[in-house]
Protein backbone atom coordinates (compact mmCIF):
# COMPACT_ATOMS: atom_id res chain seq x y z
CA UNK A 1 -70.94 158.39 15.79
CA UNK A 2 -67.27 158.95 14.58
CA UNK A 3 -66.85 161.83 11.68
CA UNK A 4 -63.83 163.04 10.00
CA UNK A 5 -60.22 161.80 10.24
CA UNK A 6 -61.54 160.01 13.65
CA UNK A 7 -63.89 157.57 11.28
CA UNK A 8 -61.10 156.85 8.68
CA UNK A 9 -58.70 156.24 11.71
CA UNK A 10 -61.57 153.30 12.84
CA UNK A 11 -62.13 151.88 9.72
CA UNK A 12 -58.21 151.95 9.06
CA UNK A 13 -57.98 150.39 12.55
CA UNK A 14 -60.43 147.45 12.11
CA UNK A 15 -59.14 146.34 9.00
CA UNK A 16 -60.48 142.94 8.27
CA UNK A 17 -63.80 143.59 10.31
CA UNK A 18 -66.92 142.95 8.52
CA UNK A 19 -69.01 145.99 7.30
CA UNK A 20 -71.83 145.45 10.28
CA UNK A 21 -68.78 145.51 12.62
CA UNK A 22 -67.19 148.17 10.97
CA UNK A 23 -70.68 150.38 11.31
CA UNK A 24 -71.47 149.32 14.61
CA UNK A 25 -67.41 150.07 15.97
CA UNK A 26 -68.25 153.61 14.34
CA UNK A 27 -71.49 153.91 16.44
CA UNK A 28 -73.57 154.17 12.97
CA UNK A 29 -77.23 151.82 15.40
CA UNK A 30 -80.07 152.80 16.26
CA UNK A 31 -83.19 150.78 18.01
CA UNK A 32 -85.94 150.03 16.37
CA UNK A 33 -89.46 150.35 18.10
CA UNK A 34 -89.50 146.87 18.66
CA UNK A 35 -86.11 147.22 20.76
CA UNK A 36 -83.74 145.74 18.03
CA UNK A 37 -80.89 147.28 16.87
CA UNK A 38 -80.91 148.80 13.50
CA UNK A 39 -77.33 149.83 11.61
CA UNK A 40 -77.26 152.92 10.02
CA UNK A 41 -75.54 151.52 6.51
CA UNK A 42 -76.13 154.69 4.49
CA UNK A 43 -75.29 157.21 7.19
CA UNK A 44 -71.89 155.87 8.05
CA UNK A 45 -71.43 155.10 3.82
CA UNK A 46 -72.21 159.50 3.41
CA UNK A 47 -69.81 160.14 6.76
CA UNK A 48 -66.91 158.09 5.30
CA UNK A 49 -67.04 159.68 1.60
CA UNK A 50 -67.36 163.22 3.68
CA UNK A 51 -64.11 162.35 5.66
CA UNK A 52 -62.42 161.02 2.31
CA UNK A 53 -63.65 164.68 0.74
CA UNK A 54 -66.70 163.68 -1.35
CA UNK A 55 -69.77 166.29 -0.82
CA UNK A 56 -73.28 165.57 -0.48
CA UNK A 57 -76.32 167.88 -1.32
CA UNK A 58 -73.71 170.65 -2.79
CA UNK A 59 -76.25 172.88 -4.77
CA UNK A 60 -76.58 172.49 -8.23
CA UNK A 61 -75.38 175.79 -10.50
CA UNK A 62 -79.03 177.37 -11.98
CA UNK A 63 -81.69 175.49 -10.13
CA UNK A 64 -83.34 175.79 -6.70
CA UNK A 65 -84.68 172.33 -6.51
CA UNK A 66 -88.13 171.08 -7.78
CA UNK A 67 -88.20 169.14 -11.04
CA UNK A 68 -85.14 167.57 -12.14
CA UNK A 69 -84.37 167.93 -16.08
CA UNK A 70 -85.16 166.11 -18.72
CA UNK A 71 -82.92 166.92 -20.87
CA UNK A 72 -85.57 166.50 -23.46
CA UNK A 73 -88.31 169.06 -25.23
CA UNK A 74 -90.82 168.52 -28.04
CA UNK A 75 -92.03 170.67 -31.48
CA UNK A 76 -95.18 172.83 -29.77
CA UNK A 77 -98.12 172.86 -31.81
CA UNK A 78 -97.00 176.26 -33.72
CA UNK A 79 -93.53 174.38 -34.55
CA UNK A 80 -91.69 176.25 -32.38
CA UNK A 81 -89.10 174.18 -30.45
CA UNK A 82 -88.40 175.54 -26.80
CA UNK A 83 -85.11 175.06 -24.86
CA UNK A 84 -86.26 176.33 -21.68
CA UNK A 85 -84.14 178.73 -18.74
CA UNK A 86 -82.90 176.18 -16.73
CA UNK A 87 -80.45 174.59 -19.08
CA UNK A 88 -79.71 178.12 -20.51
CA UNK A 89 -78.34 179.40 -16.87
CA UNK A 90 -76.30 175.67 -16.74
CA UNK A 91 -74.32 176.85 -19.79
CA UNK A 92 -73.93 180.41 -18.26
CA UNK A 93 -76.32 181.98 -21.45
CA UNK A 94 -77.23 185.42 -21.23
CA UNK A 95 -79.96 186.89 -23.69
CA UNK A 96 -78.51 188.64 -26.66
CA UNK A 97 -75.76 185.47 -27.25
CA UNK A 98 -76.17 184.48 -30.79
CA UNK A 99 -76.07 181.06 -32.27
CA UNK A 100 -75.55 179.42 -35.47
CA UNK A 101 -78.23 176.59 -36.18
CA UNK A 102 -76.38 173.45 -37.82
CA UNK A 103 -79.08 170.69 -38.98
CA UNK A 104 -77.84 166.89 -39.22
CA UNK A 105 -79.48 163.91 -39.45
CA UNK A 106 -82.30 164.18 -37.44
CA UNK A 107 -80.12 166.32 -35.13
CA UNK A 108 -79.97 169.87 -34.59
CA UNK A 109 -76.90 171.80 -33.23
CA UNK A 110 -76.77 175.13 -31.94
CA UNK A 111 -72.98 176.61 -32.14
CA UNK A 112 -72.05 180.08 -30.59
CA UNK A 113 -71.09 182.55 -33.26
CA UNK A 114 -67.42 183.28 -33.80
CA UNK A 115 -66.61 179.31 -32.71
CA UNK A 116 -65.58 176.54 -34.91
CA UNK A 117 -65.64 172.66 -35.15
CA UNK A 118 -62.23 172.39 -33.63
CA UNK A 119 -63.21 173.88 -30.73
CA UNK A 120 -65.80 171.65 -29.63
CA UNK A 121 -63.03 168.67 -30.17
């Protein structure tokens, strides 16, 4: 299978091919049980963004896997509403860092201390 500048060399190479001859030239097949020949689609899709510079699977700043976020929380029973660690560590919060509580239209805000509307602009 070809990686790297020797992939985008190929695919430069074969030009007008179709994409099943363009993964198949790049030696993206495998067999199936059954004997047939399978093309890898995805696989050579993931090498060619790699070789144009695109990452996969780059960890994501605050998490080490498991649930993905909602980016939504409910009032608990007590009325307490809970904005939980996770999307604290994505905006780099440490404990002690104040905030001023704005309330909208069925919207609440939470704005550092010391900031101001412009900045947020």
């Amino acid at each position: 299978m070809l990686t790297g500048a020797d992939l985008l060399a190929k695919v430069k190479e074969l030009g007008d091919a179709s994409k099943s001859d363009l993964v198949r030239a790049c030696g993206y097949v495998s067999q199936k049980k059954d004997g047939t020949e399978r093309l890898n689609f995805t696989a050579f899709y993931e090498a060619l963004l790699n070789a144009k510079g695109v990452e996969f699977g780059a960890p994501v700043r605050g998490g080490k896997g498991g649930r993905k976020l909602s980016f939504s929380t409910r009032v608990q029973f007590n009325g307490n509403l809970m904005v939980g660690k996770a999307y604290t560590a994505q905006l780099g919060l440490q404990p002690g860092d104040e905030f001023e509580i704005k309330l909208g239209r069925k919207q609440i805000q939470l704005m550092p201390l010391g900031s101001s509307d412009d900045d947020e602009e």
